[in-house]
C-alpha atoms as a PDB file:
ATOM      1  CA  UNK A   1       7.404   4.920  -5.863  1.00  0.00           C
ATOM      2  CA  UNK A   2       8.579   1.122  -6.066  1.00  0.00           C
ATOM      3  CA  UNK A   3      11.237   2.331  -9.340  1.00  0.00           C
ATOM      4  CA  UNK A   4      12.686   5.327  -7.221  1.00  0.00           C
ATOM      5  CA  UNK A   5      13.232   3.057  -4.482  1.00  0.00           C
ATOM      6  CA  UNK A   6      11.398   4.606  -1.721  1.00  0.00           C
ATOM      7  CA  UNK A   7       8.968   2.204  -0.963  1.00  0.00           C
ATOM      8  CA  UNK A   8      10.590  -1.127   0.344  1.00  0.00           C
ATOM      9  CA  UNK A   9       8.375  -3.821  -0.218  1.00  0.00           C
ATOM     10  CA  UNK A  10       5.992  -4.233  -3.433  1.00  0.00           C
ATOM     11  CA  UNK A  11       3.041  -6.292  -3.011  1.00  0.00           C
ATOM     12  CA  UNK A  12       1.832  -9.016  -5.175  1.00  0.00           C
ATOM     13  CA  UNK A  13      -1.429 -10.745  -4.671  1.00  0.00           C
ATOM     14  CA  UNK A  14      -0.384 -13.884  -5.863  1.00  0.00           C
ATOM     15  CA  UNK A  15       2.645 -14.257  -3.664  1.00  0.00           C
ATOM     16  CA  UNK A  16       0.591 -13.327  -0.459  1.00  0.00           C
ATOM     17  CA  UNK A  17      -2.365 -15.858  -1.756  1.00  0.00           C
ATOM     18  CA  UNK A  18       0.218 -18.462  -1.423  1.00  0.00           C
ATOM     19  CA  UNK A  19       1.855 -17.487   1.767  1.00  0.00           C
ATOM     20  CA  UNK A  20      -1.592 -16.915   3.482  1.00  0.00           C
ATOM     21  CA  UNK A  21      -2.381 -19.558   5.817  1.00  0.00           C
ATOM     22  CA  UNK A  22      -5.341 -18.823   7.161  1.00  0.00           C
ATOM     23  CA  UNK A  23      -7.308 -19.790   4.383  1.00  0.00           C
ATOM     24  CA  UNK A  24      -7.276 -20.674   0.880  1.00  0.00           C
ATOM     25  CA  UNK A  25      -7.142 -17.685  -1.498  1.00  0.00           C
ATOM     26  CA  UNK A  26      -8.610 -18.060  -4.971  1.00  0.00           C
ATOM     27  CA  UNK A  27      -7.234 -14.811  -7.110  1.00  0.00           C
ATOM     28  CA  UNK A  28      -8.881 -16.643  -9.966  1.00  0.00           C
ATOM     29  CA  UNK A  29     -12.081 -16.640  -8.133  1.00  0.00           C
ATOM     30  CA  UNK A  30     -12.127 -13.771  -5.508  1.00  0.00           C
ATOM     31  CA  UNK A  31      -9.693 -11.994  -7.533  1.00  0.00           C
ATOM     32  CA  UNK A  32     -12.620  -9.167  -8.982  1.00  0.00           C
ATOM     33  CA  UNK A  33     -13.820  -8.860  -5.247  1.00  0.00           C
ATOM     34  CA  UNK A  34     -12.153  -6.757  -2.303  1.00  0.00           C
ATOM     35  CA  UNK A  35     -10.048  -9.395  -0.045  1.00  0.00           C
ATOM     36  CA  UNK A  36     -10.266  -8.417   3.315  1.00  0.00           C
ATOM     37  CA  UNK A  37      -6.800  -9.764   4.383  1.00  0.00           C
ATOM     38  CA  UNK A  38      -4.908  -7.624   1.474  1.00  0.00           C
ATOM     39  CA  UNK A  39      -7.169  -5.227   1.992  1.00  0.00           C
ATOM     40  CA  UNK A  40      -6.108  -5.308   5.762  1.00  0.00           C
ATOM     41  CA  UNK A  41      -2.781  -5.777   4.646  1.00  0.00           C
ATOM     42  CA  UNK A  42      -2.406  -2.671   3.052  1.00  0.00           C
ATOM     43  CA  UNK A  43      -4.221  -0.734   5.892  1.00  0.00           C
ATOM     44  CA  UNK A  44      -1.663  -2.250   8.460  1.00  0.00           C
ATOM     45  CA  UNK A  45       1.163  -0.499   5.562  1.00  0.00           C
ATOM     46  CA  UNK A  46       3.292   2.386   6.776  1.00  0.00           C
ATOM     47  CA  UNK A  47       4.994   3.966   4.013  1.00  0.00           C
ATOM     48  CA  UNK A  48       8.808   4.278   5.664  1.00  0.00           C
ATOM     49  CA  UNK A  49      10.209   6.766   4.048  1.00  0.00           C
ATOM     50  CA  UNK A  50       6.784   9.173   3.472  1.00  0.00           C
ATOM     51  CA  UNK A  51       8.989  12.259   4.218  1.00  0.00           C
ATOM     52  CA  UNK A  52      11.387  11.215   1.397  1.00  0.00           C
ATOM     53  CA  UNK A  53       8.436  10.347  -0.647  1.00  0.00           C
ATOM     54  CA  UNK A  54       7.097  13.829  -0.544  1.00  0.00           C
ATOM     55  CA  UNK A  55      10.118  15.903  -1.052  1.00  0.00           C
ATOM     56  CA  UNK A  56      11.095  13.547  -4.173  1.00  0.00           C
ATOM     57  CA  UNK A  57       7.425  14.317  -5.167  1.00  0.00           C
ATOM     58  CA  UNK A  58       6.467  11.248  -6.211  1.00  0.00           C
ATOM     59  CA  UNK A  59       3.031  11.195  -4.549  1.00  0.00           C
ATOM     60  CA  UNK A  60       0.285  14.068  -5.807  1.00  0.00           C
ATOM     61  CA  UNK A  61      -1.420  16.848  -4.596  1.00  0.00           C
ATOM     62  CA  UNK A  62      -4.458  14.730  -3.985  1.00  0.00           C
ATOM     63  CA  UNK A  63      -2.458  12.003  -2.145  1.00  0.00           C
ATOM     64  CA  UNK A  64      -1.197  15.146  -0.106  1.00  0.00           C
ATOM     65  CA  UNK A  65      -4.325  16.035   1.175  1.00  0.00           C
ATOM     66  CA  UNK A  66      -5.581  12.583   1.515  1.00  0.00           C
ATOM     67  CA  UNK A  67      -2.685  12.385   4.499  1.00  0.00           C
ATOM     68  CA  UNK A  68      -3.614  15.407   6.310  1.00  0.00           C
ATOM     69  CA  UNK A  69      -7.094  14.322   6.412  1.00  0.00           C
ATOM     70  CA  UNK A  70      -6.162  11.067   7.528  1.00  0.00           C
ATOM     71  CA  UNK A  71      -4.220  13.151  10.392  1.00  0.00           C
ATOM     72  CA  UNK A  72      -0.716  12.727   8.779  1.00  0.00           C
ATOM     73  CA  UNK A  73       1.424  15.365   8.865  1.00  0.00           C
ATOM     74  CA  UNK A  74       2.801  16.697   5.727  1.00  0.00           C
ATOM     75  CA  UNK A  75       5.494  19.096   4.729  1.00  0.00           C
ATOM     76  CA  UNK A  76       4.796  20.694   1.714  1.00  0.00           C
END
């Protein structure tokens, strides 16, 4: 979705590691465990263009129904 342009902001790790400043992030050392701020991070994500994103069909079937259980709703 980031190379047809529909989602807006890519995420890298690193990047918010460094911009955190709550605490020190290790990548090199907490990098093979869940971190609960990216992992908030992403949770927090809306997608902005999801209509877009379904008609272009870059997301799958699975994805699809993922959404609609999650109480999105999806034109198919």
């Amino acid at each position: 979705m980031y190379r047809q342009g529909v989602l807006e902001q890519k995420f890298d790790i690193y990047d918010f590691a460094e911009k955190n400043t709550k605490r020190e992030i290790d990548i090199d050392d907490e990098g093979y465990e869940i971190i609960s701020e990216a992992k908030k991070w992403f949770k927090d994500y809306e997608i902005p263009n999801l209509k877009k994103v379904i008609t272009m069909g870059c997301i799958s079937k699975k994805a699809v129904e993922v959404l609609k259980n999650q109480g999105i709703e999806v034109e198919e």
